[in-house]
Structures are given as C-alpha cells and as structure tokens.
PDB file of N, CA and C in Angstrom:
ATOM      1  N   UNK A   1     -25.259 -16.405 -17.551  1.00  0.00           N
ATOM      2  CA  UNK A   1     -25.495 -16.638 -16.133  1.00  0.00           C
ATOM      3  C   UNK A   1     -26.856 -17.302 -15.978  1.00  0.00           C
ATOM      4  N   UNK A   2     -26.981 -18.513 -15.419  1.00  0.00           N
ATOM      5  CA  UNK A   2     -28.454 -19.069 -14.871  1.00  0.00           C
ATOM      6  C   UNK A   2     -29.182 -18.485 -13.479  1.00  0.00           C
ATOM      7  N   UNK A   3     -30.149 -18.239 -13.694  1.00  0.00           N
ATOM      8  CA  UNK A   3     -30.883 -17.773 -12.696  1.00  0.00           C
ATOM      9  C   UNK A   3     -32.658 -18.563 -13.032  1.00  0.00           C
ATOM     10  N   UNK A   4     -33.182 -18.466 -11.574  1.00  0.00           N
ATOM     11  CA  UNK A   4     -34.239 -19.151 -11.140  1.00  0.00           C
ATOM     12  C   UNK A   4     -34.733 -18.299 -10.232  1.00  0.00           C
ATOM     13  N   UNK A   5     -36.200 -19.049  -9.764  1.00  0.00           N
ATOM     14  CA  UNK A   5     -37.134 -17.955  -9.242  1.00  0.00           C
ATOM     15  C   UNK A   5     -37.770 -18.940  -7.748  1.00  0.00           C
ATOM     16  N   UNK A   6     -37.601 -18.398  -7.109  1.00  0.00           N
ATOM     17  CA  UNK A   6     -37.892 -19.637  -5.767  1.00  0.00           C
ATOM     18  C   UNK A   6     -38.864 -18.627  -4.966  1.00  0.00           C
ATOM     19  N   UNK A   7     -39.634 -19.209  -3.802  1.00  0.00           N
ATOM     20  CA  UNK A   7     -40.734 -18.607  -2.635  1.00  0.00           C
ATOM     21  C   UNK A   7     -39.873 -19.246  -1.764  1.00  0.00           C
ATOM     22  N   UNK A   8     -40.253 -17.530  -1.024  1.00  0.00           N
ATOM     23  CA  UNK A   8     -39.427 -17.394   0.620  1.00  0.00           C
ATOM     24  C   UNK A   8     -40.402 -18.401   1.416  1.00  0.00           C
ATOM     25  N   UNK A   9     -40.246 -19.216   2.256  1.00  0.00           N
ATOM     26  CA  UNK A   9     -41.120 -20.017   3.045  1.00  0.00           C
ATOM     27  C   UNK A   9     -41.230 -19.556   4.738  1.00  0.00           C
ATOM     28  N   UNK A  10     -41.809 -20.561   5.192  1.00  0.00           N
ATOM     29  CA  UNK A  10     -42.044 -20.100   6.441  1.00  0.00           C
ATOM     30  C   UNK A  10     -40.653 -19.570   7.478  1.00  0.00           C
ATOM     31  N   UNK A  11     -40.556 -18.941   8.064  1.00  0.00           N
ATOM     32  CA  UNK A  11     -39.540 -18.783   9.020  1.00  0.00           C
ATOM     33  C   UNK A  11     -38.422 -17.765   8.096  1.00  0.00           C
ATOM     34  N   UNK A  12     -38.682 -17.310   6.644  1.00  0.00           N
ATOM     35  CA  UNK A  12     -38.016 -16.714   5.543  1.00  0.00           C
ATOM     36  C   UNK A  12     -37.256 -17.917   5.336  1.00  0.00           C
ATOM     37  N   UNK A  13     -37.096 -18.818   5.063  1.00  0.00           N
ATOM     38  CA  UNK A  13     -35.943 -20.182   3.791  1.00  0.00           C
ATOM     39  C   UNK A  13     -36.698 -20.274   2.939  1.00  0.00           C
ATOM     40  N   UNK A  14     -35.335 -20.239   2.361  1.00  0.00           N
ATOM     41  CA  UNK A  14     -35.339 -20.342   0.560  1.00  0.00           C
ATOM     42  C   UNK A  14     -34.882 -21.294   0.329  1.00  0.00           C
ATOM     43  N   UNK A  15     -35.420 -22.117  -0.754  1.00  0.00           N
ATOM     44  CA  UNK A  15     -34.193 -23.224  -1.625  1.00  0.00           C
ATOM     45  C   UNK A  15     -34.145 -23.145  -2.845  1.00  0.00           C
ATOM     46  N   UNK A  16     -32.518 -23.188  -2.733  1.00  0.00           N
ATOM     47  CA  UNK A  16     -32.122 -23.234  -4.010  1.00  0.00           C
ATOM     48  C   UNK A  16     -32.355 -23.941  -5.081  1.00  0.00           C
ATOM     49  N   UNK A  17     -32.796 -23.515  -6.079  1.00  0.00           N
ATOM     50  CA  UNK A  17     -33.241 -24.704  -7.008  1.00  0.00           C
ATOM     51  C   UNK A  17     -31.766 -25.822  -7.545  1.00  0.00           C
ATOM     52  N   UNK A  18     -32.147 -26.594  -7.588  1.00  0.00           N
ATOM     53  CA  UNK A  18     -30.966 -27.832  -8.042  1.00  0.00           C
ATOM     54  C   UNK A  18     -30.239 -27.296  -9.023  1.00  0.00           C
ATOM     55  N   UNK A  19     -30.606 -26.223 -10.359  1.00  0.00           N
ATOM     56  CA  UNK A  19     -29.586 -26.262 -10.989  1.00  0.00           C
ATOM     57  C   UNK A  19     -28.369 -24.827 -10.914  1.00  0.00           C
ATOM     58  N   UNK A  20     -28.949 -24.378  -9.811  1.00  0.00           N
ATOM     59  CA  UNK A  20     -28.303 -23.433  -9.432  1.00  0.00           C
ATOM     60  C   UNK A  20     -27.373 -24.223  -8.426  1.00  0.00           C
ATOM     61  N   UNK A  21     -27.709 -24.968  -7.489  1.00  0.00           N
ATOM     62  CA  UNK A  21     -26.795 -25.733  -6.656  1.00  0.00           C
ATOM     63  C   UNK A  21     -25.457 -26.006  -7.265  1.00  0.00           C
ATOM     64  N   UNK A  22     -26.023 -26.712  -8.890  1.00  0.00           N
ATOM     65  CA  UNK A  22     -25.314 -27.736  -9.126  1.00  0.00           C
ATOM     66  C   UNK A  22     -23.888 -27.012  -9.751  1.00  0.00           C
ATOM     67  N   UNK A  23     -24.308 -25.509 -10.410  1.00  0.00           N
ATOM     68  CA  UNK A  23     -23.621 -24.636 -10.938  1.00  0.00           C
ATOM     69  C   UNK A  23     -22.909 -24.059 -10.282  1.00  0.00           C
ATOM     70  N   UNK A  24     -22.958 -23.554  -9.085  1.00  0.00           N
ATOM     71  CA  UNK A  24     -22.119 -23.271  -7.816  1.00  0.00           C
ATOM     72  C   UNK A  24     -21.555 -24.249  -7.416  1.00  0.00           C
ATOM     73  N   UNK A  25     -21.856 -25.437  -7.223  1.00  0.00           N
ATOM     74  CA  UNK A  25     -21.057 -26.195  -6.247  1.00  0.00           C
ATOM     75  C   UNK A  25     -21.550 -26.456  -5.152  1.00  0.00           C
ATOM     76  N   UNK A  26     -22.963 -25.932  -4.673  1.00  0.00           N
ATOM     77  CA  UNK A  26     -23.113 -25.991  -3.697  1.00  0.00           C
ATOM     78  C   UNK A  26     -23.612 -27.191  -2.956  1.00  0.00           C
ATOM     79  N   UNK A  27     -23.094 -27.678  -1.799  1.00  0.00           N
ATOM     80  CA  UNK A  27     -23.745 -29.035  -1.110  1.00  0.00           C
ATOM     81  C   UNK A  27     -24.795 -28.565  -0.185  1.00  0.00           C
ATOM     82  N   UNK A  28     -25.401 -29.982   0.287  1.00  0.00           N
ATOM     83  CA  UNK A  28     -26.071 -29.614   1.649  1.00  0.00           C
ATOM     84  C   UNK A  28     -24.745 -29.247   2.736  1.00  0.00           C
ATOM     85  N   UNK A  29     -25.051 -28.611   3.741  1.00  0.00           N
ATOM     86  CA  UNK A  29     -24.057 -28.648   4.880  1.00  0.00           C
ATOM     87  C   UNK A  29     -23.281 -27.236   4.727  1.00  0.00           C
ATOM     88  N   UNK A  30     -22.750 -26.838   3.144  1.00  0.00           N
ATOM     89  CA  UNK A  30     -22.293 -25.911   2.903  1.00  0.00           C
ATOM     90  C   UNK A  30     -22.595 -24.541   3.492  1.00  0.00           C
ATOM     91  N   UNK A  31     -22.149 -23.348   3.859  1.00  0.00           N
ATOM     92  CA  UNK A  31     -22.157 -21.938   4.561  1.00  0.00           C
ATOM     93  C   UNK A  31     -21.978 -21.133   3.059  1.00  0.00           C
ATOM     94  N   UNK A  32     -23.526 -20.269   3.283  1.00  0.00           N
ATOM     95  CA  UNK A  32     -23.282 -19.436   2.506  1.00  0.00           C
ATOM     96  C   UNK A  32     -23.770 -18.254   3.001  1.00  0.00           C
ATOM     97  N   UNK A  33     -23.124 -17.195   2.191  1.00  0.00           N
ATOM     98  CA  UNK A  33     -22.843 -15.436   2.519  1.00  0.00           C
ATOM     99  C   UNK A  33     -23.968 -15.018   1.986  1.00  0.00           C
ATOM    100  N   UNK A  34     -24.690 -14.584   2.472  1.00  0.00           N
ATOM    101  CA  UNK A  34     -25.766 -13.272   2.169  1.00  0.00           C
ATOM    102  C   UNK A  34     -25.658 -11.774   2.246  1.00  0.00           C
ATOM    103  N   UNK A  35     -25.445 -11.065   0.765  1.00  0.00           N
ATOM    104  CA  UNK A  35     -24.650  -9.756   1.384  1.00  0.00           C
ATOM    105  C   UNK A  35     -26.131  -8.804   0.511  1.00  0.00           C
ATOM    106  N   UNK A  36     -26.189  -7.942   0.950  1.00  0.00           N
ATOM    107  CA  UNK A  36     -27.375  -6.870   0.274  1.00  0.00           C
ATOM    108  C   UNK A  36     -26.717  -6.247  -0.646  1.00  0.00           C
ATOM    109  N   UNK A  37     -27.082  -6.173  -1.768  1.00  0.00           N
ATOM    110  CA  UNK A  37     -26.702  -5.340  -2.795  1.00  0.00           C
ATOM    111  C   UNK A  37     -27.380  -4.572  -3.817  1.00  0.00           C
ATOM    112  N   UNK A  38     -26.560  -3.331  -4.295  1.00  0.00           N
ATOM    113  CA  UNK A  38     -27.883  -2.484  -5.183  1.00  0.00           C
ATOM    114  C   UNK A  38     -28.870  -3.481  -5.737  1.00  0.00           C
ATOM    115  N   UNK A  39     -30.131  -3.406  -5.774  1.00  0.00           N
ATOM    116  CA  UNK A  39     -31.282  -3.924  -6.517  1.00  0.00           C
ATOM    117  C   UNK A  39     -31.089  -5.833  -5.984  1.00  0.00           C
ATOM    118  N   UNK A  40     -30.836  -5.887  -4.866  1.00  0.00           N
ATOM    119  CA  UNK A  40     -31.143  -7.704  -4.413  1.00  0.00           C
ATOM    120  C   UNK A  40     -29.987  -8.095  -3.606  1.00  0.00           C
ATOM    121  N   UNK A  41     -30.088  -9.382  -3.413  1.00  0.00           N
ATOM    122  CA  UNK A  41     -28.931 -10.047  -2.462  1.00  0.00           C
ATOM    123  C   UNK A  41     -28.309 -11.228  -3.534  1.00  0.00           C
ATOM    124  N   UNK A  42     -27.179 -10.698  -2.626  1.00  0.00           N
ATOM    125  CA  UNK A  42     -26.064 -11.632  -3.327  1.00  0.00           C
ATOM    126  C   UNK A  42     -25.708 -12.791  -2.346  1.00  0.00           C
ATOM    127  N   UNK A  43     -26.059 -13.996  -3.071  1.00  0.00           N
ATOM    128  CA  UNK A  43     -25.601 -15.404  -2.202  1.00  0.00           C
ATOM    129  C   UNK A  43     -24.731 -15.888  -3.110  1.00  0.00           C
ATOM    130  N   UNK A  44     -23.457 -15.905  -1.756  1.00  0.00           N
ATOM    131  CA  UNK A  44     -22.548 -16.947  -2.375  1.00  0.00           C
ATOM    132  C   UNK A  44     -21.972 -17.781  -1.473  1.00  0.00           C
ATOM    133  N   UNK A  45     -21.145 -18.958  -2.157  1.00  0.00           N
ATOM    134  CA  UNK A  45     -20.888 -20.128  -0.988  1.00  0.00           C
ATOM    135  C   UNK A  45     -19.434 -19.782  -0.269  1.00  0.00           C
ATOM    136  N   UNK A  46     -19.646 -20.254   1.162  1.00  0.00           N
ATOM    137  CA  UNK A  46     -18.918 -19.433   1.741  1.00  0.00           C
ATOM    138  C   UNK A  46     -17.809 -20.626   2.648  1.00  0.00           C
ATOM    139  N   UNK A  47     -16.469 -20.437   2.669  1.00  0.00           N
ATOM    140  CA  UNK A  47     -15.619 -21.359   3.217  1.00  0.00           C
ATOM    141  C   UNK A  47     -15.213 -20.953   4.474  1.00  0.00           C
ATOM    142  N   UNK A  48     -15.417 -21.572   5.352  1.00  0.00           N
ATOM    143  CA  UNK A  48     -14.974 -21.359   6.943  1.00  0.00           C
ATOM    144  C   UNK A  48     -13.243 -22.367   7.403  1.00  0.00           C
ATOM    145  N   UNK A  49     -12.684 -21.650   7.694  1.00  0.00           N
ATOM    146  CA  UNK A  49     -11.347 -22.362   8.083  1.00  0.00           C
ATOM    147  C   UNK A  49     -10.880 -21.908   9.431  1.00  0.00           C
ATOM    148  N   UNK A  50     -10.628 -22.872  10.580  1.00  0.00           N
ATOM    149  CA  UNK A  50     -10.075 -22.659  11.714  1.00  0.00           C
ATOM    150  C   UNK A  50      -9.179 -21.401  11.702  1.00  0.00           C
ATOM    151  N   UNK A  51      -9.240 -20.149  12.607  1.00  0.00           N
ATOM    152  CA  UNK A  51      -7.880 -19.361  12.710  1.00  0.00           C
ATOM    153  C   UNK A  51      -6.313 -19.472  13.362  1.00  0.00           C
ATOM    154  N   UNK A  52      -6.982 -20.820  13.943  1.00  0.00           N
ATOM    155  CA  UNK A  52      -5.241 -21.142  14.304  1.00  0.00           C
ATOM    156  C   UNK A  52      -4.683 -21.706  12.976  1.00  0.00           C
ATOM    157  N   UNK A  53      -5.461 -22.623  12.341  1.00  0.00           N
ATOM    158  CA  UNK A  53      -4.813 -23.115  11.103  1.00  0.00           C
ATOM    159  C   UNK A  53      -4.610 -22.199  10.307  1.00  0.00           C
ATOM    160  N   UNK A  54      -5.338 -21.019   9.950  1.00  0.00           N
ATOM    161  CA  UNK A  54      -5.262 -20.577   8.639  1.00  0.00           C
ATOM    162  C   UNK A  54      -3.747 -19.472   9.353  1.00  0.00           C
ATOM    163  N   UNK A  55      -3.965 -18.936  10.633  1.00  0.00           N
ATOM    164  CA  UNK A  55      -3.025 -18.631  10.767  1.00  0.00           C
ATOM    165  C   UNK A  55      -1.300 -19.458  10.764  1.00  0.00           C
ATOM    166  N   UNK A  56      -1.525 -20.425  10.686  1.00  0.00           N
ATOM    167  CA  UNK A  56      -0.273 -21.414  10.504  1.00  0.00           C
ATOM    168  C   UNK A  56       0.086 -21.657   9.516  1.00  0.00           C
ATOM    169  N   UNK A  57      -0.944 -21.950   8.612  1.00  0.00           N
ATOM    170  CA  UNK A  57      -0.851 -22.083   6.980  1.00  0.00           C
ATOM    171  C   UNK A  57      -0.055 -20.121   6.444  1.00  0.00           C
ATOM    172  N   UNK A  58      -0.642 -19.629   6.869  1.00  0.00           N
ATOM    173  CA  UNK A  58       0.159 -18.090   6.560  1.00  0.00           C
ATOM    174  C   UNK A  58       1.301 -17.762   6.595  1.00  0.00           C
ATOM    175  N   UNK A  59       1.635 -18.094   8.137  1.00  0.00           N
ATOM    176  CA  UNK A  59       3.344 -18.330   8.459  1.00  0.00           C
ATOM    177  C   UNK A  59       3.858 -18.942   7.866  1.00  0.00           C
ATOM    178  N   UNK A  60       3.596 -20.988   6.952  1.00  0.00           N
ATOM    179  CA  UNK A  60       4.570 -21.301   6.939  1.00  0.00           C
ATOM    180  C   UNK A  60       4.625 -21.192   5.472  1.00  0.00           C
ATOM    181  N   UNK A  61       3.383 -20.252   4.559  1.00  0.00           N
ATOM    182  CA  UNK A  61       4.295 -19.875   3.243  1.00  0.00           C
ATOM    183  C   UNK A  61       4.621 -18.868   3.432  1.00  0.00           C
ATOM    184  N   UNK A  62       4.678 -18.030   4.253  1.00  0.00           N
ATOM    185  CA  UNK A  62       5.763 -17.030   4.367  1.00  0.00           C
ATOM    186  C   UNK A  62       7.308 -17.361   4.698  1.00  0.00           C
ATOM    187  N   UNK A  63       6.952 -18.535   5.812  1.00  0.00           N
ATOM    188  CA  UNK A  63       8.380 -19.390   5.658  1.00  0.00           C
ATOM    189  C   UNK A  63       9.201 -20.036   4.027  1.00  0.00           C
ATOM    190  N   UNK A  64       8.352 -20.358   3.358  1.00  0.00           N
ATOM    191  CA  UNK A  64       8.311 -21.313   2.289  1.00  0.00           C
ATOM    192  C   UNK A  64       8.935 -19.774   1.330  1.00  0.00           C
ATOM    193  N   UNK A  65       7.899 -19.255   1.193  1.00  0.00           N
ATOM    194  CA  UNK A  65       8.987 -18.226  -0.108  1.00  0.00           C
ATOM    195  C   UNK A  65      10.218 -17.302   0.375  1.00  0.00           C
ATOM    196  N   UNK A  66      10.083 -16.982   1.947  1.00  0.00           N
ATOM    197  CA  UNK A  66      11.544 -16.914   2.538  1.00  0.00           C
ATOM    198  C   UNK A  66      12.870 -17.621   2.405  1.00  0.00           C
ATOM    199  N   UNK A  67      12.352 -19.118   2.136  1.00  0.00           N
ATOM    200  CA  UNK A  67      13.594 -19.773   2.274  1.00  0.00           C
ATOM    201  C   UNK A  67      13.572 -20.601   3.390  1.00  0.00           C
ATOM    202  N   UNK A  68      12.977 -20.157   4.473  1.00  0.00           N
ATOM    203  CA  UNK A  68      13.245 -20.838   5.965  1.00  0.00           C
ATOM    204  C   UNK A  68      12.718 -22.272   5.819  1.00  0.00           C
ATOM    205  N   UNK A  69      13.365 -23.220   5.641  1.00  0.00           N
ATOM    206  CA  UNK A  69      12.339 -24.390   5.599  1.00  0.00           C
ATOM    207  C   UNK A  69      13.932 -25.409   5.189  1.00  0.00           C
ATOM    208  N   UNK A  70      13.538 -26.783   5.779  1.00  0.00           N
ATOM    209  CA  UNK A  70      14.771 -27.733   6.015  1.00  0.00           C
ATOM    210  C   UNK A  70      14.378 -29.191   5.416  1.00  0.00           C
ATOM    211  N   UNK A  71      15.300 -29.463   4.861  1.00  0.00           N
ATOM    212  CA  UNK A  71      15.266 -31.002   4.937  1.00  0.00           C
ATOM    213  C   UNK A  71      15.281 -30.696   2.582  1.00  0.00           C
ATOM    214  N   UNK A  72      15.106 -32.043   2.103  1.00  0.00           N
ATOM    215  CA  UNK A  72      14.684 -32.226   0.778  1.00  0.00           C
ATOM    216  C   UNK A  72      13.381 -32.430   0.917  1.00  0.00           C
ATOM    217  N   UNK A  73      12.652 -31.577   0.494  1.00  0.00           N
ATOM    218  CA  UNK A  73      11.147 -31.787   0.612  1.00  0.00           C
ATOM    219  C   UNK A  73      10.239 -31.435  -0.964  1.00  0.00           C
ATOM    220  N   UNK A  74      11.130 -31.991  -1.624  1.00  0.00           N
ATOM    221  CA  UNK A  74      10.988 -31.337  -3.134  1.00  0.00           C
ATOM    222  C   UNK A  74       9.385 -31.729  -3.524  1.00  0.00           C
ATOM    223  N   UNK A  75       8.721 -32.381  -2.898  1.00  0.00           N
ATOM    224  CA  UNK A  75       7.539 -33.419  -3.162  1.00  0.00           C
ATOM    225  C   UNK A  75       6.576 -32.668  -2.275  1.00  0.00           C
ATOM    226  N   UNK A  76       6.649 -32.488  -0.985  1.00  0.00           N
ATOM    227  CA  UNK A  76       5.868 -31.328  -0.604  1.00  0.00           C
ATOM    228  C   UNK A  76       6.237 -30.223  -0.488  1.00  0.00           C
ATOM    229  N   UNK A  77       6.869 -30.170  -1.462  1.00  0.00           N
ATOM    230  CA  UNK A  77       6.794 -28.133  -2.116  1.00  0.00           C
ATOM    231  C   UNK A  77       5.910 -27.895  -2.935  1.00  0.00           C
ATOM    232  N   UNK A  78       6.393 -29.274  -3.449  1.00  0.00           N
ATOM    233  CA  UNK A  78       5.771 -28.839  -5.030  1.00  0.00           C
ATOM    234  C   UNK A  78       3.944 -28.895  -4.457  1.00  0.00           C
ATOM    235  N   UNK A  79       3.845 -29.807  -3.642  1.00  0.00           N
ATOM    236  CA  UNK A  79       1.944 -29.857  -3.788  1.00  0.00           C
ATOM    237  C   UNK A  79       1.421 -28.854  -2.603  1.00  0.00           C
ATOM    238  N   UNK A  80       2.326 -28.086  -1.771  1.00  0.00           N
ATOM    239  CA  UNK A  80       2.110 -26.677  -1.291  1.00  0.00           C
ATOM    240  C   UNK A  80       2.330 -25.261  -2.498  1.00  0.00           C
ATOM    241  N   UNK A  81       3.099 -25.251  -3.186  1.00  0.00           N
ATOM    242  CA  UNK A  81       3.109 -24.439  -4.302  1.00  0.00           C
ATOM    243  C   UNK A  81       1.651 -24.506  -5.041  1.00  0.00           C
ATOM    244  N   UNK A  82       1.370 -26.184  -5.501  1.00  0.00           N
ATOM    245  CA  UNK A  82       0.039 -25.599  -6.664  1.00  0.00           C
ATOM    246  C   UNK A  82      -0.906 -25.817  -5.283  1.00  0.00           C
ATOM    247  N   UNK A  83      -1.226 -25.937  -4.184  1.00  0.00           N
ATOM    248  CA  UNK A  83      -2.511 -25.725  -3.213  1.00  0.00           C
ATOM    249  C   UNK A  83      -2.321 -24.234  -3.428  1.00  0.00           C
ATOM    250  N   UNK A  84      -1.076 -23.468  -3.026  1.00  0.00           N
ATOM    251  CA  UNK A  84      -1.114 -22.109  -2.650  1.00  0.00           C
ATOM    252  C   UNK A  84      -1.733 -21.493  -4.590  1.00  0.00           C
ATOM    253  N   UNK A  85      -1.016 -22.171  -5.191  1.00  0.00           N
ATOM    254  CA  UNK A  85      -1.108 -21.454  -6.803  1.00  0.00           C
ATOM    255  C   UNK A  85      -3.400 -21.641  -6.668  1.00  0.00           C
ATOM    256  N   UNK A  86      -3.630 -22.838  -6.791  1.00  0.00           N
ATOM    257  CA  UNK A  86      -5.256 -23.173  -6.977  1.00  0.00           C
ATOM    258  C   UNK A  86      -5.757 -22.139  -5.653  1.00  0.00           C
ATOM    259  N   UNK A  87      -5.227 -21.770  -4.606  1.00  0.00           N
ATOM    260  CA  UNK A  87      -6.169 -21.339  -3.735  1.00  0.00           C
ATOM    261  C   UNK A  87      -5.817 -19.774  -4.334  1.00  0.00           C
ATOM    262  N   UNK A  88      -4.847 -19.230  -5.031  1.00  0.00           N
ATOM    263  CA  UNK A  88      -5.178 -17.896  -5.122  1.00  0.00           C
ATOM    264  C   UNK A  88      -5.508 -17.331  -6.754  1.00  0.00           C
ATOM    265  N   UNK A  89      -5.806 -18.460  -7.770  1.00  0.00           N
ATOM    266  CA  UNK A  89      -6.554 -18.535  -8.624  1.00  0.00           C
ATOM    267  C   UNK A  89      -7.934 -18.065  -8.023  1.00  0.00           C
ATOM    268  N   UNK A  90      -8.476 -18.865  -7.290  1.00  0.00           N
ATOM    269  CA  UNK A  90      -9.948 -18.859  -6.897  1.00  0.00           C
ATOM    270  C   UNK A  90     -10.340 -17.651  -5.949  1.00  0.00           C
ATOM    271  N   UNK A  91      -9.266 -17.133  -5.683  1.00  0.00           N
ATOM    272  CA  UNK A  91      -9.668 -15.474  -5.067  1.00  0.00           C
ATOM    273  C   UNK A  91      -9.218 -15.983  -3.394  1.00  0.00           C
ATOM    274  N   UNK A  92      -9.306 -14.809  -2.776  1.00  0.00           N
ATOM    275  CA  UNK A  92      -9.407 -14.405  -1.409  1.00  0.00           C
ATOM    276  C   UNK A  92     -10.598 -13.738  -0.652  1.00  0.00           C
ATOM    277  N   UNK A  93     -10.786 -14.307   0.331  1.00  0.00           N
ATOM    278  CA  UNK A  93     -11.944 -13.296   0.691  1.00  0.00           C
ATOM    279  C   UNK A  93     -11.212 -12.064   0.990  1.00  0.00           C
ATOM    280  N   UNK A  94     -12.033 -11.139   1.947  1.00  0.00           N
ATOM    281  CA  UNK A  94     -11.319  -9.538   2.415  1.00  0.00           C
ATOM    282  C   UNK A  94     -10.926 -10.292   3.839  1.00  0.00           C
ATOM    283  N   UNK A  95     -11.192 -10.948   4.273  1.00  0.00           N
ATOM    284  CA  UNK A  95     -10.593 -11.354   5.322  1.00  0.00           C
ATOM    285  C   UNK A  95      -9.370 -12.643   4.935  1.00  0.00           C
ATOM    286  N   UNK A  96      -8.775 -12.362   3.874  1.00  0.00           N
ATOM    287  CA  UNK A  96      -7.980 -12.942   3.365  1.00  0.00           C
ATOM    288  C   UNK A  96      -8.129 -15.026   3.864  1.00  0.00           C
ATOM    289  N   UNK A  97      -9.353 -15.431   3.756  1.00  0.00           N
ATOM    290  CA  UNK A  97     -10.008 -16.766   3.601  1.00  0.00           C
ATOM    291  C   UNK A  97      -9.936 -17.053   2.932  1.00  0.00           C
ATOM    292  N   UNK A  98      -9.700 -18.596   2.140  1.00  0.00           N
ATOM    293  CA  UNK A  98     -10.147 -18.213   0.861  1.00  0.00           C
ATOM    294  C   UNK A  98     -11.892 -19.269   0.794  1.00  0.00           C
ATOM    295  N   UNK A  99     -12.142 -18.547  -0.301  1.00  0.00           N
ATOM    296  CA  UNK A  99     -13.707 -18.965  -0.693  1.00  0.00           C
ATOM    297  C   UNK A  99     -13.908 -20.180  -1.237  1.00  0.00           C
ATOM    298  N   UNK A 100     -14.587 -20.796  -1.181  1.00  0.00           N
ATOM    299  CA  UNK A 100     -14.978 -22.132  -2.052  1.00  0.00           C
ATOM    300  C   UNK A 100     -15.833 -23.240  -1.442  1.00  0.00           C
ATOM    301  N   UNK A 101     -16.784 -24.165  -1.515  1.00  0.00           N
ATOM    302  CA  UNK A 101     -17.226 -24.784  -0.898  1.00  0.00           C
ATOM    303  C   UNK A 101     -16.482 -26.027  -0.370  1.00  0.00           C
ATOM    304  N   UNK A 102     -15.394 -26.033  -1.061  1.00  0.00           N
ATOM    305  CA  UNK A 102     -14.647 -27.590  -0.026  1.00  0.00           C
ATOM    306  C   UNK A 102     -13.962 -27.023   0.986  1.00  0.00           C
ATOM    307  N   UNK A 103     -13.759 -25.890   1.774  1.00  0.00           N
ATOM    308  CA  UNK A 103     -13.215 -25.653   3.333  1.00  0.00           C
ATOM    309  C   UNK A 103     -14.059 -25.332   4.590  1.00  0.00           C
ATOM    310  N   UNK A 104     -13.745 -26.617   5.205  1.00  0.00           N
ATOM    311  CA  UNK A 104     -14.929 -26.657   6.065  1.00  0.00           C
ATOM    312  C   UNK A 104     -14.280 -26.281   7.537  1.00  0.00           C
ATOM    313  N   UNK A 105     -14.986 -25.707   8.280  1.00  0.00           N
ATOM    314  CA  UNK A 105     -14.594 -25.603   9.667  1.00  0.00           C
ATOM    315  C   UNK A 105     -14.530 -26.671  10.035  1.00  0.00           C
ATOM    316  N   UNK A 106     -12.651 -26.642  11.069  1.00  0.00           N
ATOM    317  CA  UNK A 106     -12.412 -27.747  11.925  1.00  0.00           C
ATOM    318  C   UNK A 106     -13.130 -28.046  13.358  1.00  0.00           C
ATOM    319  N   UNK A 107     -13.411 -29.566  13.168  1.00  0.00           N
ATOM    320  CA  UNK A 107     -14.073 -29.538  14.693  1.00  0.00           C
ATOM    321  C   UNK A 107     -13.167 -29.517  15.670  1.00  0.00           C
ATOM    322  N   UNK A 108     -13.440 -29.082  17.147  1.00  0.00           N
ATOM    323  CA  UNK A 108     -12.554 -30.116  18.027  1.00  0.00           C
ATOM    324  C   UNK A 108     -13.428 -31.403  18.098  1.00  0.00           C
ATOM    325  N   UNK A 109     -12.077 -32.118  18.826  1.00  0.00           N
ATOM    326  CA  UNK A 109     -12.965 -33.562  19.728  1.00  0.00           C
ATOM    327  C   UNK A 109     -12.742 -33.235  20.800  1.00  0.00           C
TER     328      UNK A 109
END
C-alpha cells in the first residue's frame, strides 16, 4: 500500500499528493468520502448517481433477469450484463451506489 504525508492548510485542505491520486484514480472534480476510523480517516473516492436513474437502472435489471424485456436485443444484453457484471466486481456502496470515480452526478438543464 502507498502512503504519503501532506499539511492540513488554511481553512483545513489537504492535497493529495500526485502519486496517491494517480493510484486511486482520483481526478480533479472527483467527490470523495471522509469517514473517521479507529486510529485516522479514511478517504475514498466517492461516485454520485442521480436517484431517479439509479432507481431506473434497478428496475430494469430486475426486469432483465426476470425475463420481462421485448424485442432481439442480444447486443444490448450482452453490454448491460458485463456493465452490471464490472459494476458489481467493484463493490456496492451500503446505499447500494456503486463506487468509483467515473459516476458523476447528472445535471439538469
């Protein structure tokens, strides 16, 4: 595991040193979790996803391994199968999100 040693600055910000960035994944812009834990804090990068979407995305693989679903769509099964397979490789949050730095909150316009 890499670890580095940084000063809290004015207003308490921290920065991450680059090769910790680079090892996480982390971008500028990115949301990350600050949780307290025995003996320090734990930062990790944190993925925000709309709840109407994520709630839609829920339903329709629940549709999808039900069966409920129409047409020959053999081509987007298959690249909803490995999104769903890669997103639950990489874990869930407890709020069943999943984590990673490429899900970004949707804007409106």
């Amino acid at each position: 595991m890499r670890s580095a040693t940084t000063r809290v600055g004015p207003r308490f910000r921290i920065v991450i040193p680059k090769k910790i960035r680079d090892a996480a994944g982390i971008k500028e812009g990115d949301f990350i979790e600050a949780e307290v834990r025995p003996g320090g804090i734990l930062l990790r990068p944190k993925a925000l996803i709309d709840r109407d979407l994520e709630a839609g995305l829920a339903e329709a693989i629940d549709d999808l391994e039900a069966g409920r679903f129409y047409g020959p769509y053999e081509d987007a099964l298959k690249g909803l199968d490995e999104a769903v397979k890669r997103e639950r490789e990489r874990g869930l949050g407890s709020s069943g999100i999943p984590r990673g730095p490429r899900v970004k909150k949707l804007k409106s316009r």
